[in-house]
C-alpha atoms as a PDB file:
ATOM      1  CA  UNK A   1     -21.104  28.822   9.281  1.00  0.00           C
ATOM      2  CA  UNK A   2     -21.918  28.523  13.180  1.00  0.00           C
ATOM      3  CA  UNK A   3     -18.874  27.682  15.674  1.00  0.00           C
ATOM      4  CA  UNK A   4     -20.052  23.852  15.689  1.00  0.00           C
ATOM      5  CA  UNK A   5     -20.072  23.771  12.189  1.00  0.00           C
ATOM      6  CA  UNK A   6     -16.277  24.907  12.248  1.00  0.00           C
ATOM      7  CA  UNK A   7     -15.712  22.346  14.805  1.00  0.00           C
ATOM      8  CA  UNK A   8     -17.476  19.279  13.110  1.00  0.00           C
ATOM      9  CA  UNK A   9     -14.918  20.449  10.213  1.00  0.00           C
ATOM     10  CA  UNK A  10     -11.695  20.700  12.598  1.00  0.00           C
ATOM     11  CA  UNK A  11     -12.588  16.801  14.173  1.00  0.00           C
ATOM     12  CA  UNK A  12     -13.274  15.510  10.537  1.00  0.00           C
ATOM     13  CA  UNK A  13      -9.557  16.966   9.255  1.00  0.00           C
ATOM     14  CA  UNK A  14      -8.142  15.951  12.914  1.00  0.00           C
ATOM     15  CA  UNK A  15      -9.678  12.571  12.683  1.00  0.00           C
ATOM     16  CA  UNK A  16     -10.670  13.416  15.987  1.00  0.00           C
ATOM     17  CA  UNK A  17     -14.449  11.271  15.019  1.00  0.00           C
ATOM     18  CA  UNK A  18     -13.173   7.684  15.392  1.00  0.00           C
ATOM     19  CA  UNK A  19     -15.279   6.631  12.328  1.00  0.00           C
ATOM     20  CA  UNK A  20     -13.759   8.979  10.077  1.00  0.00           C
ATOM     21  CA  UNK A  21      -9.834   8.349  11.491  1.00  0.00           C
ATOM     22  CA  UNK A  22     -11.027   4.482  10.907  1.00  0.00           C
ATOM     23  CA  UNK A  23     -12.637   5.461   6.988  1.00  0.00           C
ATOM     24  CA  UNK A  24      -9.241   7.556   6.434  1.00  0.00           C
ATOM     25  CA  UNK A  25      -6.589   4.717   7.844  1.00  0.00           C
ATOM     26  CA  UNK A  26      -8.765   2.039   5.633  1.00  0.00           C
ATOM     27  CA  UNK A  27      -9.108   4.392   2.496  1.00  0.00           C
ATOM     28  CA  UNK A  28      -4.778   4.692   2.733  1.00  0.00           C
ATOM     29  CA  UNK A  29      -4.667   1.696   2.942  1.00  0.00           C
ATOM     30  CA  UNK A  30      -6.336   0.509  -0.165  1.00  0.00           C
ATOM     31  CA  UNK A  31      -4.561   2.648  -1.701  1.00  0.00           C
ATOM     32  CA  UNK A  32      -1.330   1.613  -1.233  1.00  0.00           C
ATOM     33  CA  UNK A  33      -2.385  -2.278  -2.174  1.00  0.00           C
ATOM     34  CA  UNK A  34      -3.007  -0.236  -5.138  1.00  0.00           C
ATOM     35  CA  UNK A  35       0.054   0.999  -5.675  1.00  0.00           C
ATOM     36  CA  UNK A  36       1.883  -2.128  -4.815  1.00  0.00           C
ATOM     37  CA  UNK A  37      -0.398  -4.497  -6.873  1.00  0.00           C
ATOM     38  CA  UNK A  38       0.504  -1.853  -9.934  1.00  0.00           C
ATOM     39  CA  UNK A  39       4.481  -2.348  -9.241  1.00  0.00           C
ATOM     40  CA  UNK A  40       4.052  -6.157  -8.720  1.00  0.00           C
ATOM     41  CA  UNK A  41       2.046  -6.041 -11.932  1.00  0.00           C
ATOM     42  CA  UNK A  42       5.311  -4.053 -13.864  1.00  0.00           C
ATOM     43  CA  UNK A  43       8.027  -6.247 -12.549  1.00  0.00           C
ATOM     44  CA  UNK A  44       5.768  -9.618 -13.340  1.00  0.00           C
ATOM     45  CA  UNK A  45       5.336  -7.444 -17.318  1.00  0.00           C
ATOM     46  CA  UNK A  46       9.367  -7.131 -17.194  1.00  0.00           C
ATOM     47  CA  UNK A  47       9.994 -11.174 -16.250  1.00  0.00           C
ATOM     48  CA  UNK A  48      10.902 -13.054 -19.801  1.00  0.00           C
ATOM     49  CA  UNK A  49      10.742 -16.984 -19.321  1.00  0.00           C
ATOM     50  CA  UNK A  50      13.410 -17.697 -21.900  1.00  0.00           C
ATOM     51  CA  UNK A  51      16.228 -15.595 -19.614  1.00  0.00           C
ATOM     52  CA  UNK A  52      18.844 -17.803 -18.084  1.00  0.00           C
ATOM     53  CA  UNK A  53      18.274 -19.302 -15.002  1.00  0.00           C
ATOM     54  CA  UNK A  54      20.428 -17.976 -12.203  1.00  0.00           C
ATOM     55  CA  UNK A  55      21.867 -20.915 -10.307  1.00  0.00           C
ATOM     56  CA  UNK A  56      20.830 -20.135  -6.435  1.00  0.00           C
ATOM     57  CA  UNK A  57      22.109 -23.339  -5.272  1.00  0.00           C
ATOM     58  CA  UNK A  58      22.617 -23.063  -1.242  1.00  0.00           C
ATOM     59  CA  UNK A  59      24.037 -26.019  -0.131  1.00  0.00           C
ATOM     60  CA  UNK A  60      27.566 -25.547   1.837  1.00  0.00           C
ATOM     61  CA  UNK A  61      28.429 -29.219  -0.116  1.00  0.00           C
ATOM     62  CA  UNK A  62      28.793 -28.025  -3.380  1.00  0.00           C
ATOM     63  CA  UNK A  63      31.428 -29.383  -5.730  1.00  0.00           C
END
């Protein structure tokens, strides 16, 4: 490998290229909606209709 080539390598880890910091921050990014679709996608598996409502009445006029 040639200096340059060492240095293309160092700006693509560095995100130094702006394409590649843009490709990286958009790639984590999916990811993560990933990972919170899958937990979303758990908690909606562990919801069972026939539980008992909780009352979450607000109103200060309650009697």
């Amino acid at each position: 490998m040639t200096l340059d080539d060492h240095q293309n390598t160092i700006n693509l880890i560095m995100g130094y290229k702006r394409e590649t910091s843009k490709i990286l921050t958009n790639q984590l990014q999916k990811a993560k909606d990933r990972c919170d679709d899958l937990d979303l996608i758990q908690a909606m598996r562990n919801l069972d209709l026939n539980d008992d409502a909780i009352d979450i009445h607000t109103s200060n006029d309650q009697k």
